[in-house]
Protein backbone atom coordinates (compact mmCIF):
# COMPACT_ATOMS: atom_id res chain seq x y z
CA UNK A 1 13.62 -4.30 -20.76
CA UNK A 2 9.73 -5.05 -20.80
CA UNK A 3 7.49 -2.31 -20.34
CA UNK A 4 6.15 -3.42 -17.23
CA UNK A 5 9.69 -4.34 -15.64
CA UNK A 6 10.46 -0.60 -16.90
CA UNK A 7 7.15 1.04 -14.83
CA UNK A 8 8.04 -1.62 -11.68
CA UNK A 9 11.60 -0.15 -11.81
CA UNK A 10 10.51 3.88 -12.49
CA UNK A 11 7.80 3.45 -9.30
CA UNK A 12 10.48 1.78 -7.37
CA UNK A 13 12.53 4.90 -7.93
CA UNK A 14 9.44 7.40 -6.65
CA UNK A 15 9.07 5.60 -3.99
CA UNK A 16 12.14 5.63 -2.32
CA UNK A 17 12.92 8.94 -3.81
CA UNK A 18 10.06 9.94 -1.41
CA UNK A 19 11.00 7.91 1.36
CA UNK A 20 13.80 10.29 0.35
CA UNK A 21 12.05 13.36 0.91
CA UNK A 22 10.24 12.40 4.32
CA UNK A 23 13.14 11.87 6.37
CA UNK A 24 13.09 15.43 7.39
CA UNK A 25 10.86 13.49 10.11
CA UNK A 26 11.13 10.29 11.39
CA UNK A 27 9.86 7.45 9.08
CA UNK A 28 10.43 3.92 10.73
CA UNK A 29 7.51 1.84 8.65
CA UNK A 30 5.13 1.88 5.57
CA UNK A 31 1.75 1.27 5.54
CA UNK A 32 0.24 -0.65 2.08
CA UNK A 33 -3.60 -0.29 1.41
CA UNK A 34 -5.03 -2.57 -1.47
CA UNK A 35 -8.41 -1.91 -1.54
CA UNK A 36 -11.40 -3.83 -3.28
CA UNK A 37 -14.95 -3.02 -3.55
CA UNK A 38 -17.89 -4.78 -1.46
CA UNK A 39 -20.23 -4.80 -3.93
CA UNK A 40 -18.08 -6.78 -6.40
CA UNK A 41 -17.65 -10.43 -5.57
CA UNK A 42 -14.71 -10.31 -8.49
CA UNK A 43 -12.98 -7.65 -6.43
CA UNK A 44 -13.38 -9.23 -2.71
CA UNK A 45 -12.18 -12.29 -4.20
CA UNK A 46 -8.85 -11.16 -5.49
CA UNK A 47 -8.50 -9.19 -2.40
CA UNK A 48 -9.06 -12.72 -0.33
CA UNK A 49 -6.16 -14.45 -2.27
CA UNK A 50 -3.57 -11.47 -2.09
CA UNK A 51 -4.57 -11.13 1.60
CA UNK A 52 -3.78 -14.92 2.17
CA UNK A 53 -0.36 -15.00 0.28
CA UNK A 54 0.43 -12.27 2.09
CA UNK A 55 -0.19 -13.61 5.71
CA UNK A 56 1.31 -16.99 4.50
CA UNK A 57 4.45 -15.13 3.02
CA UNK A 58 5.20 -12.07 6.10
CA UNK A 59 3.92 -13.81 8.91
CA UNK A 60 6.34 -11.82 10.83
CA UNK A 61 4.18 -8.86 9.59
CA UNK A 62 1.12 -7.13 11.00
CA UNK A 63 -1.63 -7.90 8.45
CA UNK A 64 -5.29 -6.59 8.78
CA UNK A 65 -8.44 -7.37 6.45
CA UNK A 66 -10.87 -4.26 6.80
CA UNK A 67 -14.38 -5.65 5.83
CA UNK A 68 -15.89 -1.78 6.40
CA UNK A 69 -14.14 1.72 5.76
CA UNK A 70 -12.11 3.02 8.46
CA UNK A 71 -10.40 6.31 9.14
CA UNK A 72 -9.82 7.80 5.78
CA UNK A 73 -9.99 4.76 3.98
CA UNK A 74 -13.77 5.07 2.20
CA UNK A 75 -13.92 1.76 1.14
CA UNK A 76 -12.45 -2.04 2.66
CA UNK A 77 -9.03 -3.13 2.37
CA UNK A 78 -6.57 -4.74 3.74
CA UNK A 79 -3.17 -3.33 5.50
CA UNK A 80 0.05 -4.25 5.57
CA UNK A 81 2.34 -2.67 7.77
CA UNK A 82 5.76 -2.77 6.57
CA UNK A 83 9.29 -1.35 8.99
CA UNK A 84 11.37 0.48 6.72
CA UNK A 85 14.38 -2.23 7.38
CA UNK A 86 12.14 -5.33 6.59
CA UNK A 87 14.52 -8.07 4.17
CA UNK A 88 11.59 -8.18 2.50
CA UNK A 89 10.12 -4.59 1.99
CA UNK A 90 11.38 -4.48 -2.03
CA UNK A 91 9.83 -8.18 -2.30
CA UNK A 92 6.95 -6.71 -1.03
CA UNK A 93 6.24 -3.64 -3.47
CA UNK A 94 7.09 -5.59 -6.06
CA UNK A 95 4.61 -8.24 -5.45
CA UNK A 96 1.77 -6.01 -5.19
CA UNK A 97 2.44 -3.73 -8.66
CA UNK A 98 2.52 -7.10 -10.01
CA UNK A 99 -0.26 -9.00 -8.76
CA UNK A 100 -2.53 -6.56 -7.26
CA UNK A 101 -4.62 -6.78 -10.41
CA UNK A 102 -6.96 -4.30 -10.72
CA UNK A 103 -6.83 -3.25 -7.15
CA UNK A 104 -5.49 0.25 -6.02
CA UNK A 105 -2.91 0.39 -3.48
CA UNK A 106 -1.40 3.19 -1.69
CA UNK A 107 2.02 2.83 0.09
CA UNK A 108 2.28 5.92 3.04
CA UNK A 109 4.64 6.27 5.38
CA UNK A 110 4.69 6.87 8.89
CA UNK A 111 6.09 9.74 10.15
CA UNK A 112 3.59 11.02 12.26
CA UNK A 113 1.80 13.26 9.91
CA UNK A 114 -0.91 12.11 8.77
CA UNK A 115 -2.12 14.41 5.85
CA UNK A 116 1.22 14.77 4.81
CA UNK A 117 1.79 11.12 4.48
CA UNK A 118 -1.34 10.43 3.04
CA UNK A 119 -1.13 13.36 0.34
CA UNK A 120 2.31 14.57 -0.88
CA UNK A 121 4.34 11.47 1.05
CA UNK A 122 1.94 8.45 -0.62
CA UNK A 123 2.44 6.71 -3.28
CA UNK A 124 -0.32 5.25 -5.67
CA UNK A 125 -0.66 1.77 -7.49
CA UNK A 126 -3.34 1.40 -9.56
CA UNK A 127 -6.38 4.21 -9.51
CA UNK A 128 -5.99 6.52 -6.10
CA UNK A 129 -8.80 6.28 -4.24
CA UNK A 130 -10.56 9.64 -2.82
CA UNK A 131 -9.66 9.83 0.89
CA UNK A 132 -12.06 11.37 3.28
CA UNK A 133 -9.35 13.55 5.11
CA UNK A 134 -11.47 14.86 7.52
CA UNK A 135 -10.40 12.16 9.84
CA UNK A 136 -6.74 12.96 9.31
C-alpha cells in the first residue's frame, strides 16, 4: 500500500472514530471548509476548480463560496455541507485529501456545539487554520 493510500485510509479512521466520539449528542451532518487565500491568485484559482467539481458532482448538496471571512472562519472558503447518511460522504473526503492541493480543510460536525465541534470534534486536512472563536 502507497503511502498516501496509507494516510487517506489512517485519516479515514480519525474521522469516523470521532464521528465516533460525538454521538454522545446528536450529529446529523458535516460541514467541510477548504480554504484559500485572497491575496494569492494560485490559491483562489484552485479553490475555483474544486468549488466547481464539487457543485457539478453533489448537486444535491448545499455548496457555498465565501469570498470574505465569516464567523470563525478568518479567511474565504468554500462549504460543503455534508448529512451524515449521504451515498457519497466517503467519496467526498476522499476527494478532497486528494485533490485539495495545498488547501487546508477542516471537516466539523454538527451537533450543536460549536466550540466543541470546531476544536476537539474537527478534523484537519492540510495546515489548520487559526479560528477566531470568539464568535463561537
Amino acid at each position: 500500500m502507497s503511502t498516501t493510500r496509507l494516510f487517506n485510509l489512517l485519516l479515514l479512521i480519525a474521522i469516523l472514530a470521532s464521528a465516533a466520539l460525538c454521538q454522545e449528542r446528536v450529529n446529523r451532518a458535516y460541514d467541510l471548509h477548504i480554504y484559500y487565500f485572497p491575496n494569492s491568485a494560485a490559491s483562489k484559482s484552485h479553490a475555483d476548480k474544486l468549488f466547481a467539481y464539487a457543485k457539478n458532482t453533489w448537486s444535491d448538496l448545499y455548496i457555498k463560496m465565501f469570498t470574505a471571512p465569516i464567523g470563525p472562519h478568518p479567511i474565504p472558503m468554500f462549504e460543503i455541507d455534508i448529512p451524515q447518511a449521504h451515498p457519497k460522504f466517503s467519496d467526498i473526503l476522499s476527494w478532497i485529501m486528494i485533490n485539495r492541493g495545498n488547501s487546508s480543510a477542516l471537516l466539523h460536525p454538527n451537533t450543536g456545539d460549536e466550540m466543541k465541534d470546531h476544536t476537539v470534534s474537527a478534523t484537519w486536512v492540510g495546515q489548520p487554520v487559526p479560528l477566531n472563536f470568539e464568535y463561537l
